[in-house]
C-alpha atoms as a PDB file:
ATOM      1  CA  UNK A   1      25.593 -13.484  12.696  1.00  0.00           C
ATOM      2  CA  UNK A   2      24.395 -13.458   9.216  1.00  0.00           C
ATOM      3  CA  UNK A   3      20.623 -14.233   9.300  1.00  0.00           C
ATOM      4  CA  UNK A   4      19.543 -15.095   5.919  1.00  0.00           C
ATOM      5  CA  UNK A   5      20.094 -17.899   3.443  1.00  0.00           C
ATOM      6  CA  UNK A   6      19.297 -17.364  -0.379  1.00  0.00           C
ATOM      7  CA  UNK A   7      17.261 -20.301  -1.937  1.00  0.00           C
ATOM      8  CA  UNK A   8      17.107 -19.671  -5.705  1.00  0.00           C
ATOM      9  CA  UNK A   9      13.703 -21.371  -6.574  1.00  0.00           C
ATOM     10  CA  UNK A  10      14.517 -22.810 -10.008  1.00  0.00           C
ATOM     11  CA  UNK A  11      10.214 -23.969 -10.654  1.00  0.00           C
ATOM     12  CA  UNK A  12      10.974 -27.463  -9.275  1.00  0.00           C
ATOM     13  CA  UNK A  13       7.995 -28.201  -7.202  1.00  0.00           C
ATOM     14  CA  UNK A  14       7.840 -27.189  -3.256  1.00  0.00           C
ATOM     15  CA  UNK A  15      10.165 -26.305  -1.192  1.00  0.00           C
ATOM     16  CA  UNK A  16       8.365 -26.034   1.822  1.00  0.00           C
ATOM     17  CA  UNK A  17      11.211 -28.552   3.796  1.00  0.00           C
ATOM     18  CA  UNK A  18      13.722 -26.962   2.524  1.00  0.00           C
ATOM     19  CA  UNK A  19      12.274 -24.094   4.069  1.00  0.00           C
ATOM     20  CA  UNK A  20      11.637 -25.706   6.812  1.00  0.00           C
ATOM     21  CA  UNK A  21      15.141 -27.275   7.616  1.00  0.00           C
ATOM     22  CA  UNK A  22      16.774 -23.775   7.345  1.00  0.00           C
ATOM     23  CA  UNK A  23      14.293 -22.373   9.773  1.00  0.00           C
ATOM     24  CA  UNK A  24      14.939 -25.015  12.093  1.00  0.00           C
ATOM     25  CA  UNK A  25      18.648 -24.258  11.846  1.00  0.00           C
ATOM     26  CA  UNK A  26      17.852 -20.643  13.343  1.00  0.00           C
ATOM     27  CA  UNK A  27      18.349 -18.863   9.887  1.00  0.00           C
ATOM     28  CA  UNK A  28      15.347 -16.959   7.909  1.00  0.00           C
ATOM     29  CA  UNK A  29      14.830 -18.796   4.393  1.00  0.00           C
ATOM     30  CA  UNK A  30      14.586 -16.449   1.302  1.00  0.00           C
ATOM     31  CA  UNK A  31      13.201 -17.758  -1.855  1.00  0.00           C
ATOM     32  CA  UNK A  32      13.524 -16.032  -5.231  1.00  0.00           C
ATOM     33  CA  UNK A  33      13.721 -16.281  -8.650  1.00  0.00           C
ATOM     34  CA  UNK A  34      15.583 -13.739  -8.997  1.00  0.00           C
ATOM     35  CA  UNK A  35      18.206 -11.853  -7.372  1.00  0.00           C
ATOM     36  CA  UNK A  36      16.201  -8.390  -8.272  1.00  0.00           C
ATOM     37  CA  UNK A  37      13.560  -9.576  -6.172  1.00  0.00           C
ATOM     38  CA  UNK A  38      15.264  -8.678  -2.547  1.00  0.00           C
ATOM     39  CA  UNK A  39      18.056  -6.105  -1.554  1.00  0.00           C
ATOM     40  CA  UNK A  40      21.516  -5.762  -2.125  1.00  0.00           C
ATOM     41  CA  UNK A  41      21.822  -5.796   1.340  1.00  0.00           C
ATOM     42  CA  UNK A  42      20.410  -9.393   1.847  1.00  0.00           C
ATOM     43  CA  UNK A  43      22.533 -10.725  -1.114  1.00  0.00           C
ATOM     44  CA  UNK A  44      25.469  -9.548   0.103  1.00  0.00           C
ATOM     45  CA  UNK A  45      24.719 -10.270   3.877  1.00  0.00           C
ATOM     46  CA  UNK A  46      23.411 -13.925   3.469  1.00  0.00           C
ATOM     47  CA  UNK A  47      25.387 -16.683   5.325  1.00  0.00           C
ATOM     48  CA  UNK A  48      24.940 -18.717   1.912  1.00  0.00           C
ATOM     49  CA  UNK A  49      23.249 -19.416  -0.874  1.00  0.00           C
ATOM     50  CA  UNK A  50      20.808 -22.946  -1.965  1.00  0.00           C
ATOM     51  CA  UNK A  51      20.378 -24.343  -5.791  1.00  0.00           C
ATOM     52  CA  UNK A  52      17.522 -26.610  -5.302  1.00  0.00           C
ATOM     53  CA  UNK A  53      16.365 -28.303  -8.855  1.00  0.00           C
ATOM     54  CA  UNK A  54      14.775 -31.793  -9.821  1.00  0.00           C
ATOM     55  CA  UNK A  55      13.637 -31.835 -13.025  1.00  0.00           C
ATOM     56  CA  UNK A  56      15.741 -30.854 -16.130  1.00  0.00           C
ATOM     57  CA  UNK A  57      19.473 -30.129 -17.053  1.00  0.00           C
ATOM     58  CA  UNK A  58      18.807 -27.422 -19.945  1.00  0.00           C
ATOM     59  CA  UNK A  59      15.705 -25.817 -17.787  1.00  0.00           C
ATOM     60  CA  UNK A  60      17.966 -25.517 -14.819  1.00  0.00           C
ATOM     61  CA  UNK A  61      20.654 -23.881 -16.789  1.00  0.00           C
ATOM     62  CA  UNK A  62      18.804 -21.366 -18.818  1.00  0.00           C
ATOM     63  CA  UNK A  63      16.716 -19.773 -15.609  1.00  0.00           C
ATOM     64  CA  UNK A  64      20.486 -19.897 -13.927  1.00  0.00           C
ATOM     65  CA  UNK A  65      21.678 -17.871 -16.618  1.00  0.00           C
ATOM     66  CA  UNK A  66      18.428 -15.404 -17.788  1.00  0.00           C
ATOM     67  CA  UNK A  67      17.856 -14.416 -14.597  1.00  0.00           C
ATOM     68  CA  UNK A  68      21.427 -13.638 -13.840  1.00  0.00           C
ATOM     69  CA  UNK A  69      21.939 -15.696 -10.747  1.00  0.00           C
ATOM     70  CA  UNK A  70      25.235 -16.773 -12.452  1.00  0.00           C
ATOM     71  CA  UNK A  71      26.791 -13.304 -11.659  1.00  0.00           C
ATOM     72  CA  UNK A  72      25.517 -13.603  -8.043  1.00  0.00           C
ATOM     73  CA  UNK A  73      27.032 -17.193  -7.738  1.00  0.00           C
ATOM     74  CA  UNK A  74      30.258 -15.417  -8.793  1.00  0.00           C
ATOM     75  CA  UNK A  75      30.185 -12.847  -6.320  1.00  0.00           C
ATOM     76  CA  UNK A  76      29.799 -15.451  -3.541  1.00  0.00           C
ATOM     77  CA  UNK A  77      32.483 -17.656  -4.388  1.00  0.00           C
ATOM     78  CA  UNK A  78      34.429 -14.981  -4.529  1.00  0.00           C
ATOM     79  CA  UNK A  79      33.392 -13.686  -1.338  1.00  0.00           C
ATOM     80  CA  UNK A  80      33.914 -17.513   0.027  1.00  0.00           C
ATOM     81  CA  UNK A  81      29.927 -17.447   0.779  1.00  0.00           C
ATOM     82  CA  UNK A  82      28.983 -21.308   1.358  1.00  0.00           C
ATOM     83  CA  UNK A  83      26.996 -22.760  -1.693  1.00  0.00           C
ATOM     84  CA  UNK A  84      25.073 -25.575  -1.469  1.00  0.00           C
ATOM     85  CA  UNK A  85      23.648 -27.201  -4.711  1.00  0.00           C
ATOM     86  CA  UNK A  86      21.093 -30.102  -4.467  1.00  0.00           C
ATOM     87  CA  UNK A  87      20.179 -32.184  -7.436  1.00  0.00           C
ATOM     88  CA  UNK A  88      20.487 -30.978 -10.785  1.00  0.00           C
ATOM     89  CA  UNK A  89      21.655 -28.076  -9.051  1.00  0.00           C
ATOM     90  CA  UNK A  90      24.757 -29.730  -8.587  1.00  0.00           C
ATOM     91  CA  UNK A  91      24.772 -31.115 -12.365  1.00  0.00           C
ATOM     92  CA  UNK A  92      24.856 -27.196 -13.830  1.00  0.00           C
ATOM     93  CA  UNK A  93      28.265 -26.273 -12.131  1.00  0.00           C
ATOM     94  CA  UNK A  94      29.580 -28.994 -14.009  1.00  0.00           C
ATOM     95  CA  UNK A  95      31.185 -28.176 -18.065  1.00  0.00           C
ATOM     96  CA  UNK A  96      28.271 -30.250 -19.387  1.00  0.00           C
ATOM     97  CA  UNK A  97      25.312 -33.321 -19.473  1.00  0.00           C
ATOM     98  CA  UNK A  98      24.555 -36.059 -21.213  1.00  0.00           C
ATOM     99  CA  UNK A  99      21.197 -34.559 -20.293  1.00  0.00           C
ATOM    100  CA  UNK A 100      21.493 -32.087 -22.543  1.00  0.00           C
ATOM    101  CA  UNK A 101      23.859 -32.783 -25.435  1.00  0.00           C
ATOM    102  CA  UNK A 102      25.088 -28.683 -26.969  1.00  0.00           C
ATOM    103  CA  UNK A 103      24.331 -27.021 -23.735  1.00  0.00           C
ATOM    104  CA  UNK A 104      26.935 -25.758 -21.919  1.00  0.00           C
ATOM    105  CA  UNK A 105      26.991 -25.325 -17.554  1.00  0.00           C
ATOM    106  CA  UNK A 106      28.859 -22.925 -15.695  1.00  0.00           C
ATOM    107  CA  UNK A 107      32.012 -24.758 -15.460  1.00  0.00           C
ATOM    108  CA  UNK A 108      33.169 -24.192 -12.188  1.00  0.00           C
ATOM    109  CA  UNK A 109      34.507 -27.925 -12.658  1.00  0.00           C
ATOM    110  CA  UNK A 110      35.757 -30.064 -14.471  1.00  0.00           C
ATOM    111  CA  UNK A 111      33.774 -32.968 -16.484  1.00  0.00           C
ATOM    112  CA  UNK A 112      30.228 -34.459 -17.559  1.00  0.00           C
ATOM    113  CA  UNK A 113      27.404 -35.568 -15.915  1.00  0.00           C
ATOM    114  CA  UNK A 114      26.912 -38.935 -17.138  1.00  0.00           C
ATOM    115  CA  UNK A 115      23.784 -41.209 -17.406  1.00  0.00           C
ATOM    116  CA  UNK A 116      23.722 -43.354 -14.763  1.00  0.00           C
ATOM    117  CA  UNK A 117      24.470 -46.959 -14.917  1.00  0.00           C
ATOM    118  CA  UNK A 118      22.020 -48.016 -12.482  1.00  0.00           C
ATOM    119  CA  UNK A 119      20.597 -51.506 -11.362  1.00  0.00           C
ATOM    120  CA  UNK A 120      17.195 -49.977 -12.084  1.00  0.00           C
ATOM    121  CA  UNK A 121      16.112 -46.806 -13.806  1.00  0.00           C
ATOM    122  CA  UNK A 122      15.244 -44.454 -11.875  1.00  0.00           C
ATOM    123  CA  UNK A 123      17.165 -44.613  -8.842  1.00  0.00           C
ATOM    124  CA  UNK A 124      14.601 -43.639  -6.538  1.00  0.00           C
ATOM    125  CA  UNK A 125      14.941 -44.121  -2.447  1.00  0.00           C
ATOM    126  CA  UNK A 126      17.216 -44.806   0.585  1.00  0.00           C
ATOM    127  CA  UNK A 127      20.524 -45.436  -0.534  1.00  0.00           C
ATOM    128  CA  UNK A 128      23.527 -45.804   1.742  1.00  0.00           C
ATOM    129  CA  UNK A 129      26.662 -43.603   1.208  1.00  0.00           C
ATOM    130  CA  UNK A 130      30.480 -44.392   1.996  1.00  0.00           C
ATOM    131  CA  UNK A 131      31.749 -40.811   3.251  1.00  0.00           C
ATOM    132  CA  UNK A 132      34.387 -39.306   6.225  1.00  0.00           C
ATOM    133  CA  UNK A 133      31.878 -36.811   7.042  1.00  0.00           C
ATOM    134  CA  UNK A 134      28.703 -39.010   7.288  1.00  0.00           C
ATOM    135  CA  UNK A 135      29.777 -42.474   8.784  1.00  0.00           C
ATOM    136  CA  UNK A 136      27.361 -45.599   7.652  1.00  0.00           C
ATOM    137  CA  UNK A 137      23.985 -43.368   6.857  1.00  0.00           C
ATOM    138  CA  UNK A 138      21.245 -44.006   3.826  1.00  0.00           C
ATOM    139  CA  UNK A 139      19.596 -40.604   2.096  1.00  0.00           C
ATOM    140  CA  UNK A 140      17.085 -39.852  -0.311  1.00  0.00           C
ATOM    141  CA  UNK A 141      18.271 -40.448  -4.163  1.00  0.00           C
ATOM    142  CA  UNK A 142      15.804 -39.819  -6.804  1.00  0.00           C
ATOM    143  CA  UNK A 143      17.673 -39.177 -10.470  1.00  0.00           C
ATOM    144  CA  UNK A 144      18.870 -40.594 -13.648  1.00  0.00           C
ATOM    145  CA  UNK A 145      22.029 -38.778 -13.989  1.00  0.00           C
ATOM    146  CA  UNK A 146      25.284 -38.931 -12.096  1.00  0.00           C
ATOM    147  CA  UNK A 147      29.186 -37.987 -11.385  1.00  0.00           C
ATOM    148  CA  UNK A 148      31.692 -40.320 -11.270  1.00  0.00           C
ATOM    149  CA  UNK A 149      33.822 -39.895  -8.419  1.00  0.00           C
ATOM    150  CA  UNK A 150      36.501 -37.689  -8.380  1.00  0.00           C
ATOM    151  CA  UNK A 151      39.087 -35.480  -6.086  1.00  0.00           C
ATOM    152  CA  UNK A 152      36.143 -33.679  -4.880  1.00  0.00           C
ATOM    153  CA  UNK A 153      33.996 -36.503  -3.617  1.00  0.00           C
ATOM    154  CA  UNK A 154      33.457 -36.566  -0.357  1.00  0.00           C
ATOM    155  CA  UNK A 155      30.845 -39.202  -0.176  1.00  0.00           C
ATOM    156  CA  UNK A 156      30.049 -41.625  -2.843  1.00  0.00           C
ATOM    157  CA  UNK A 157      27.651 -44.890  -2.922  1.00  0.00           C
ATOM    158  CA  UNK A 158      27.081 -47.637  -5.311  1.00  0.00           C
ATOM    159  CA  UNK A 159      23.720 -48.667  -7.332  1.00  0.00           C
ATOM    160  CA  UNK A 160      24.835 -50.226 -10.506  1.00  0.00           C
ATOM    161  CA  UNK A 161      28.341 -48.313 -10.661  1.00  0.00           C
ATOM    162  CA  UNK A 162      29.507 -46.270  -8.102  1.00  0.00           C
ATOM    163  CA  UNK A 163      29.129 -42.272  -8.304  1.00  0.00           C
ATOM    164  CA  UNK A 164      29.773 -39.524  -6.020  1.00  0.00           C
ATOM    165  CA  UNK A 165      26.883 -38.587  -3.452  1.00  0.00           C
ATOM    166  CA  UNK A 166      28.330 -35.155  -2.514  1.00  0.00           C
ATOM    167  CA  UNK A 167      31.368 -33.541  -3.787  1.00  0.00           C
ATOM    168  CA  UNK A 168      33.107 -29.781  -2.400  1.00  0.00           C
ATOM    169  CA  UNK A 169      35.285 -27.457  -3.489  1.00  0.00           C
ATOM    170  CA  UNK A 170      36.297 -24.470  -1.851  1.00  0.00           C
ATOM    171  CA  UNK A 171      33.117 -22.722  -0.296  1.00  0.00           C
ATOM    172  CA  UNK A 172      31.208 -24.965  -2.588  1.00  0.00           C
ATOM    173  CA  UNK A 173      29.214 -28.596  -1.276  1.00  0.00           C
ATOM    174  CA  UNK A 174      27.180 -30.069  -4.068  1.00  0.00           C
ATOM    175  CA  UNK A 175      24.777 -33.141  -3.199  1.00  0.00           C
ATOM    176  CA  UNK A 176      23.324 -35.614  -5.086  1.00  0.00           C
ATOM    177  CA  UNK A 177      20.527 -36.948  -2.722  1.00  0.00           C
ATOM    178  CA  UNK A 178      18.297 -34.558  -1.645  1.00  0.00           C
ATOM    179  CA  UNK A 179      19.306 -33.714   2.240  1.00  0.00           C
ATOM    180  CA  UNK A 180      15.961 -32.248   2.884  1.00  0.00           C
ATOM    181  CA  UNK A 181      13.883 -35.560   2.592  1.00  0.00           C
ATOM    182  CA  UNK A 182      16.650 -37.480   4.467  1.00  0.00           C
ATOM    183  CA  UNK A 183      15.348 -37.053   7.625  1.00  0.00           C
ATOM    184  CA  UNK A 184      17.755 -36.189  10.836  1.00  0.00           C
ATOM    185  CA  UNK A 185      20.658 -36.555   9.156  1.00  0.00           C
ATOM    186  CA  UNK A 186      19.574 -34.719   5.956  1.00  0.00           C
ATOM    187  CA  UNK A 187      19.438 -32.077   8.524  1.00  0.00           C
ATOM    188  CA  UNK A 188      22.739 -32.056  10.191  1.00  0.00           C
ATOM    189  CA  UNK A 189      24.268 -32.177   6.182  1.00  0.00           C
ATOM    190  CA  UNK A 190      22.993 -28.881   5.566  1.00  0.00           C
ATOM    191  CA  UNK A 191      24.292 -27.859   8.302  1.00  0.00           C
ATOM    192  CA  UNK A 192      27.613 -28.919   7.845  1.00  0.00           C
ATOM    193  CA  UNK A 193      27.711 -27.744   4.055  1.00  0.00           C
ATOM    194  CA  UNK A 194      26.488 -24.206   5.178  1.00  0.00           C
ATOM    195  CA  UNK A 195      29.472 -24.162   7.838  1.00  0.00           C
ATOM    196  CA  UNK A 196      26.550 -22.934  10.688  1.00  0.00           C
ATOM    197  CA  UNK A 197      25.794 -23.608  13.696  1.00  0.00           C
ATOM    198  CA  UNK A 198      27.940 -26.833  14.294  1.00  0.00           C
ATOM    199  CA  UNK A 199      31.582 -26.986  15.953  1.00  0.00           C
ATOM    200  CA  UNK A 200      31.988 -30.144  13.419  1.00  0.00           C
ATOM    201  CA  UNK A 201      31.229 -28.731   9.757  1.00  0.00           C
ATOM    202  CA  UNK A 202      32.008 -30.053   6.489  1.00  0.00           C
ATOM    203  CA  UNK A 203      35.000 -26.952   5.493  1.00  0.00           C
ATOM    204  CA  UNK A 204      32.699 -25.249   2.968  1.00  0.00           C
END
């Protein structure tokens, strides 16, 4: 069994539960800000890879792409190594933002990130989602921008209009809420988009 998980530390404030929930899954966490900080053999090795980012569109982007972790994302979908992006994280795989008007993302799919039409700005809190993975649950939201919903959602919820909570593709799970403030179920999501330790995971 692979024994590492990659968390690319894009500046965003703490990740100590983060860390924490991949420890408690049995796997060792390794944060960096860049992939020359560790081995070869731990990139290539690592059951899968986190993007963890809160703030900004265009900061998110640029350390994504100075720091080279775009050629390492690359290699792991490739390689079919489970990605899981979290917040803007998710927002930079996308073509572009409303966030940041000019500034292009990787374009692994299709589409914007939109501003969110939301009942009240921020969204910020418990919010339930509708998905066939995660039956009648509420997570942690806290942002101002969103996806519609699309082939790839597999969970969506509605505040204001209604937007996807998660979305996959391939070995790729990107979520919206933040799964590592979500409590028991936050948990068991990671788990599922990581494709570890479960006999019922998400097909990452």
């Amino acid at each position: 069994m692979n024994k590492y998980i990659v968390i690319i530390d894009t500046g965003d404030g703490n990740l100590f539960s983060l860390k924490a929930a991949v420890a408690g899954l049995g796997y060792i966490p390794v944060v960096l800000s860049s992939p020359e900080e560790t081995s070869a053999e731990i990139l290539d090795d690592a059951a899968g890879v986190i993007i963890y980012a809160r703030s900004r569109y265009s900061k998110t982007i640029k350390l994504i792409k100075q720091n080279r972790w775009d050629s390492y994302l690359e290699f792991c979908k490739q390689h079919g190594k489970a990605i899981l992006a979290i917040g803007i994280g998710l927002h930079i795989f996308y073509q572009s933002s409303e966030e940041a008007p000019g500034i292009s993302g990787l374009g692994w799919l299709n589409g914007k990130v939109l501003a969110g039409n939301f009942s009240k700005i921020p969204l910020s809190g418990w919010t339930q989602i509708n998905s066939q993975f995660w039956n009648d649950v509420a997570v942690y939201f806290t942002h101002l921008y969103a996806l519609p919903k699309s082939d790839y959602s597999i969970a969506t919820t509605r505040y204001g209009d209604r937007f996807s909570a998660a979305i996959q593709k391939d070995s790729f799970t990107g979520l919206q809420f933040f799964p590592d403030k979500s409590g028991a179920i936050g948990m068991e999501i990671i788990e599922q988009a990581l494709g570890i330790n479960t006999e019922e995971t998400v097909d990452a």
